[in-house]
N, C-alpha and C. Protein backbone atom coordinates (compact mmCIF):
# COMPACT_ATOMS: atom_id res chain seq x y z
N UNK A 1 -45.87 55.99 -54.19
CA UNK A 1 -46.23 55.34 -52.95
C UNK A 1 -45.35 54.12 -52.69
N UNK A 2 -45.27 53.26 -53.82
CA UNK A 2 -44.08 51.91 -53.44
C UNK A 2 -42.96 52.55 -53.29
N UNK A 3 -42.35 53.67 -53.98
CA UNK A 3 -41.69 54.37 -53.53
C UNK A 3 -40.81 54.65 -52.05
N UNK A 4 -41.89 54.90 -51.19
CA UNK A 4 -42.00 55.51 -50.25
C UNK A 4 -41.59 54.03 -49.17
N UNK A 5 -43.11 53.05 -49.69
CA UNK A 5 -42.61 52.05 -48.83
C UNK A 5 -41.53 51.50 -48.62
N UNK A 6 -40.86 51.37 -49.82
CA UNK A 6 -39.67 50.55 -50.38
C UNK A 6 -38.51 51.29 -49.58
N UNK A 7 -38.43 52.53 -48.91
CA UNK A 7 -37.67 53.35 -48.56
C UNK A 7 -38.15 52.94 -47.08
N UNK A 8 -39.12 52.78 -46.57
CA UNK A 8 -39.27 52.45 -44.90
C UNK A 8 -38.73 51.15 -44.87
N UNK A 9 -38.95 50.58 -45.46
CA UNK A 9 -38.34 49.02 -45.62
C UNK A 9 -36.50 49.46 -45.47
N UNK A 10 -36.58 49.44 -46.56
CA UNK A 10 -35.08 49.56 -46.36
C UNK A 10 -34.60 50.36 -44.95
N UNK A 11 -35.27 51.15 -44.56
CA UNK A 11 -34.23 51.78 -43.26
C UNK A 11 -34.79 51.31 -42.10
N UNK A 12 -35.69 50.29 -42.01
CA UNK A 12 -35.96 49.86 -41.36
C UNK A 12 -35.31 48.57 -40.92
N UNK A 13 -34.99 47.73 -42.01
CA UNK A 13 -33.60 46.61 -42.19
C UNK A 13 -32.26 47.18 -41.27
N UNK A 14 -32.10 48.28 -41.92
CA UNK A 14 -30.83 49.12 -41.86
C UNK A 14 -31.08 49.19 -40.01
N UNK A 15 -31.77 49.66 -40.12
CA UNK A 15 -31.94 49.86 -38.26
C UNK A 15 -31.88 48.81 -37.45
N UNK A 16 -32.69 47.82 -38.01
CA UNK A 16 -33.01 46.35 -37.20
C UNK A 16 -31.61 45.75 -37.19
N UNK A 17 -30.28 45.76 -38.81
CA UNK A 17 -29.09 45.32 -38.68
C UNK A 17 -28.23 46.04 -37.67
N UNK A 18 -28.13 47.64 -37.59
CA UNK A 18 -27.37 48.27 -36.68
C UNK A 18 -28.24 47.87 -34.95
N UNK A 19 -28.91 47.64 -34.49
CA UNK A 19 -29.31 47.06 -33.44
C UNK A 19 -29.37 45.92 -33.23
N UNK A 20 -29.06 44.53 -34.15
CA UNK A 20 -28.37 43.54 -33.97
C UNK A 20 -27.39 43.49 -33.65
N UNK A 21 -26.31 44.26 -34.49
CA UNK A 21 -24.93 44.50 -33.87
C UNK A 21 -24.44 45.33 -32.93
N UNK A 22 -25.40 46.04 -32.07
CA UNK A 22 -25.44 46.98 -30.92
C UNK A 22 -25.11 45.59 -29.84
N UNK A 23 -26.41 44.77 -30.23
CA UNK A 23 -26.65 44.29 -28.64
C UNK A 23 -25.90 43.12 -28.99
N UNK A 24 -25.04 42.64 -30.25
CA UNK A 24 -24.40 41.49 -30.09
C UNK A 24 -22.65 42.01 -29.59
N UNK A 25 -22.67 43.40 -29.33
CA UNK A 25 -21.42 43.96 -29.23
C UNK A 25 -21.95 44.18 -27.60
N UNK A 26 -22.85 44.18 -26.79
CA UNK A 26 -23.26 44.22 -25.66
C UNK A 26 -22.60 42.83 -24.75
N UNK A 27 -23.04 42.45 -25.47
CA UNK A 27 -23.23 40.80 -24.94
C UNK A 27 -21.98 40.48 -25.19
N UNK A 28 -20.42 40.54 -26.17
CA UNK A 28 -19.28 40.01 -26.40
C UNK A 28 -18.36 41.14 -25.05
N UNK A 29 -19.02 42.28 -25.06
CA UNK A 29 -18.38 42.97 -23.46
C UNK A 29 -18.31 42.47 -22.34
N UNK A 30 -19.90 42.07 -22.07
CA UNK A 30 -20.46 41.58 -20.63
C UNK A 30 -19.75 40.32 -20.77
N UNK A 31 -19.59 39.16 -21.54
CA UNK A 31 -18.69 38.39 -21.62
C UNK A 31 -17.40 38.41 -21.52
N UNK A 32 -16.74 38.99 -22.44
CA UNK A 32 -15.18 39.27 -22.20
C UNK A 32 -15.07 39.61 -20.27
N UNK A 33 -15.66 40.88 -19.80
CA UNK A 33 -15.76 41.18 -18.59
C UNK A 33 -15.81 39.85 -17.56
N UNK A 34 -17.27 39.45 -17.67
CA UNK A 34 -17.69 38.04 -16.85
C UNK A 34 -16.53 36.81 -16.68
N UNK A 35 -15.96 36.47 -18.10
CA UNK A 35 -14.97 35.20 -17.86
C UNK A 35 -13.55 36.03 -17.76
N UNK A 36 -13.35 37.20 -17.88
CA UNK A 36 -11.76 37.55 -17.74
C UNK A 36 -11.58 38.22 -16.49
N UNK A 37 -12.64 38.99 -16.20
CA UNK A 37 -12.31 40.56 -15.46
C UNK A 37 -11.67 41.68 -15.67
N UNK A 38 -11.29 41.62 -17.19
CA UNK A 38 -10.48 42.83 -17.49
C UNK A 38 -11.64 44.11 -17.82
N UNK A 39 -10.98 44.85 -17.50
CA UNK A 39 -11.68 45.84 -17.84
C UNK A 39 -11.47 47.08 -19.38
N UNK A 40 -10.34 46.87 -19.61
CA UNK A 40 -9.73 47.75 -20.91
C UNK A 40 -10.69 47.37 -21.97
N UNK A 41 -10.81 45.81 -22.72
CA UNK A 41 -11.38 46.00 -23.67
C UNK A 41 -12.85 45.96 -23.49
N UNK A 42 -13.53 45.34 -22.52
CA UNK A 42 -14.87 46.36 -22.98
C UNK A 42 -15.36 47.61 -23.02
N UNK A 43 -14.43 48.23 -22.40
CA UNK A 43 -14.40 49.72 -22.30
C UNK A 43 -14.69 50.29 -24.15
N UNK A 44 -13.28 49.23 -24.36
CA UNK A 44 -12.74 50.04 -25.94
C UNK A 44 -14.32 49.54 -26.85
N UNK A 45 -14.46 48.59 -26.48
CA UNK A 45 -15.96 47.73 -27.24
C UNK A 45 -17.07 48.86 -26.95
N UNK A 46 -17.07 49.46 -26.05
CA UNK A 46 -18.34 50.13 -25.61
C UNK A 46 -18.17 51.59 -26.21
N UNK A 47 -16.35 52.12 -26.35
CA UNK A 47 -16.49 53.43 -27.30
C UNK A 47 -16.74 53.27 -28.50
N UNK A 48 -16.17 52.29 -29.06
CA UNK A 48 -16.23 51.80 -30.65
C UNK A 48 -17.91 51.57 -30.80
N UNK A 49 -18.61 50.95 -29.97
CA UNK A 49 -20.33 50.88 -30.33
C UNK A 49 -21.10 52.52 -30.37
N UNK A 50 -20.33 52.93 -29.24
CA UNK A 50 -21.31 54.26 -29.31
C UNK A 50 -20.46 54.95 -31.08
N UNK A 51 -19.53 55.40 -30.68
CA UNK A 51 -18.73 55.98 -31.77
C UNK A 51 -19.62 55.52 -33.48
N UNK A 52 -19.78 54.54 -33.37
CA UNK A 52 -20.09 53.85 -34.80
C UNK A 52 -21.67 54.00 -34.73
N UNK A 53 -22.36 54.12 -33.78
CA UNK A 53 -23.77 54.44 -33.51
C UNK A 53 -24.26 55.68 -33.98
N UNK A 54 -23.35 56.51 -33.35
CA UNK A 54 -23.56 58.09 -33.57
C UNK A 54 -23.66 58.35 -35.01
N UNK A 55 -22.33 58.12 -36.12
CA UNK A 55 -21.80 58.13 -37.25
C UNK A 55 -23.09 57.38 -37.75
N UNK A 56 -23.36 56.14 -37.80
CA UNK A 56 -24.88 55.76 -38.70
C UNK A 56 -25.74 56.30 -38.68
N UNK A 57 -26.79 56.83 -37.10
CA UNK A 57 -27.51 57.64 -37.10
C UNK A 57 -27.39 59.04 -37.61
N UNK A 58 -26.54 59.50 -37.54
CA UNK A 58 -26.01 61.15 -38.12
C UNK A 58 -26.35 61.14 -39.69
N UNK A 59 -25.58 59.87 -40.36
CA UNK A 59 -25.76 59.66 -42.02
C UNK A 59 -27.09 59.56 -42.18
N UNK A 60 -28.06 58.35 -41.71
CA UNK A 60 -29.14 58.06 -41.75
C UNK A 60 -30.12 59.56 -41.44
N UNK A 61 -29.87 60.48 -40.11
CA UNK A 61 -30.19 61.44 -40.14
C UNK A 61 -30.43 62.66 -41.22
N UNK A 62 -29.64 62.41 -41.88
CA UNK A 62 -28.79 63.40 -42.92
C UNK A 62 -30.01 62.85 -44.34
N UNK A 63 -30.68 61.58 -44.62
CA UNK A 63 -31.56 61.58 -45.28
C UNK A 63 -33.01 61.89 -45.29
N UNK A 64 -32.93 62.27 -44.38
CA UNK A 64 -34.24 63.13 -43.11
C UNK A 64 -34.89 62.25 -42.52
N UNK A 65 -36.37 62.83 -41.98
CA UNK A 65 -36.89 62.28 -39.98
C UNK A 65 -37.29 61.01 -40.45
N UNK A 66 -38.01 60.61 -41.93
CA UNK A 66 -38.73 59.57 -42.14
C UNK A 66 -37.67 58.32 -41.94
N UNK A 67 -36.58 58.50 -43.00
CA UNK A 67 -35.82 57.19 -42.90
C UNK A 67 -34.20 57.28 -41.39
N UNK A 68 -34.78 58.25 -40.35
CA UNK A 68 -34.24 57.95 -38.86
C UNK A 68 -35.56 57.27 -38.55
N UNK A 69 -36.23 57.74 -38.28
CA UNK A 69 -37.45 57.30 -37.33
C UNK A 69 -37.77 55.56 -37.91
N UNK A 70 -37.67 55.19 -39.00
CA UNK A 70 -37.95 53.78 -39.21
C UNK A 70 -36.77 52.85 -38.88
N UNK A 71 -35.37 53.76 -39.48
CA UNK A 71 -34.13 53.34 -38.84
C UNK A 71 -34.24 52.96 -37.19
N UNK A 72 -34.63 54.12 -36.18
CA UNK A 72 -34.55 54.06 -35.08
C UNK A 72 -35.77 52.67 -35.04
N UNK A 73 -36.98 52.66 -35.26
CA UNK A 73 -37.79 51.58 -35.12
C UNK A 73 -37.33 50.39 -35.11
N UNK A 74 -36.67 50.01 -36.41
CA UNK A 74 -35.74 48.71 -36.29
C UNK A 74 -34.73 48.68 -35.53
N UNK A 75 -34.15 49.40 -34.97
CA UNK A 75 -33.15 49.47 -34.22
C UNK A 75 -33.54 48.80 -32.98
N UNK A 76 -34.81 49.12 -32.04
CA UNK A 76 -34.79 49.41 -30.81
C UNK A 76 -35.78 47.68 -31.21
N UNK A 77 -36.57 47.05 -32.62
CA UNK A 77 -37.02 46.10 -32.66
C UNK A 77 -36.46 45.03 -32.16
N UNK A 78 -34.75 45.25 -32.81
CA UNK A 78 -33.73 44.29 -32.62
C UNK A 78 -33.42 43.72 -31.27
N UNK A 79 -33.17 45.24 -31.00
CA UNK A 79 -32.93 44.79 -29.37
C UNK A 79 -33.79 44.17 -28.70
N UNK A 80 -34.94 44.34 -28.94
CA UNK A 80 -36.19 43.66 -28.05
C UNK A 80 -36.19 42.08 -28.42
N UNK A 81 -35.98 41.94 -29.75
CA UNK A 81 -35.70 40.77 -30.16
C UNK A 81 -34.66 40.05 -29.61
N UNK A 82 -33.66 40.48 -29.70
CA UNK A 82 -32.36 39.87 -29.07
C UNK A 82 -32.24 40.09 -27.49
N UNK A 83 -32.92 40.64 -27.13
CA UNK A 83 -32.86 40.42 -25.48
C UNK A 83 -34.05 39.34 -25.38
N UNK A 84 -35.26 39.00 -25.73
CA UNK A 84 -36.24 38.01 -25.49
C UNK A 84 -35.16 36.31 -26.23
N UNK A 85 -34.78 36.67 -27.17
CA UNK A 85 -34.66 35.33 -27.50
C UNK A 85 -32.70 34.43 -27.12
N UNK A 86 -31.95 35.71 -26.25
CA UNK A 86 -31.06 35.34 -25.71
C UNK A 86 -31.02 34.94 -23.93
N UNK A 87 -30.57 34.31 -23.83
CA UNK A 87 -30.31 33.36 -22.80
C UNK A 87 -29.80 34.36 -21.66
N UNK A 88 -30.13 34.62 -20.48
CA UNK A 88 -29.22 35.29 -19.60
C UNK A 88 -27.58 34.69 -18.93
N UNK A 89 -27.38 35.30 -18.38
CA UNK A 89 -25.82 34.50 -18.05
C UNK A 89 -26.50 34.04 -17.01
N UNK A 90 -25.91 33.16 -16.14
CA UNK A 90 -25.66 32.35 -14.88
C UNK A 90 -25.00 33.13 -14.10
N UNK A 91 -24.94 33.20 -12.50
CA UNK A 91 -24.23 34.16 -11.88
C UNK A 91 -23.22 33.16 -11.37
């Protein structure tokens, strides 16, 4: 049974870290974009997030539904977290 927990825990970290760095790779786009106007590198920022998204979830997948589904939990925690406790831009 600690077992078990010790294993939601962990991919649940794992999820909550890959959805920290989702939405902090969100936010360095919409920036770059906002003060430059270029458009090339958030583009490249936005393939490189999905690209590296896919590849974690797929591995994480690959240890079966229990440790995606807690993965995905922390994942989508993060974001909720990091969108409530970040600041919006100014227009």
């Amino acid at each position: 049974m600690t077992n078990l927990v010790l294993r939601v825990l962990l991919f649940l970290a794992l999820g909550f870290a890959l959805g920290w760095a989702h939405a902090k790779a969100i936010a360095e786009g919409e920036r770059i974009h906002r003060e430059t106007g270029e458009r090339a590198r958030p583009t490249v920022i936005f393939v490189l997030r999905l690209v590296l998204l896919c590849v974690a979830f797929g591995l994480i997948g690959k240890s079966g539904s229990m440790p995606l589904l807690a993965s995905l939990l922390g994942f989508v925690m993060a974001r909720l977290v990091r969108r409530r406790t970040t600041k919006a831009p100014l227009n």
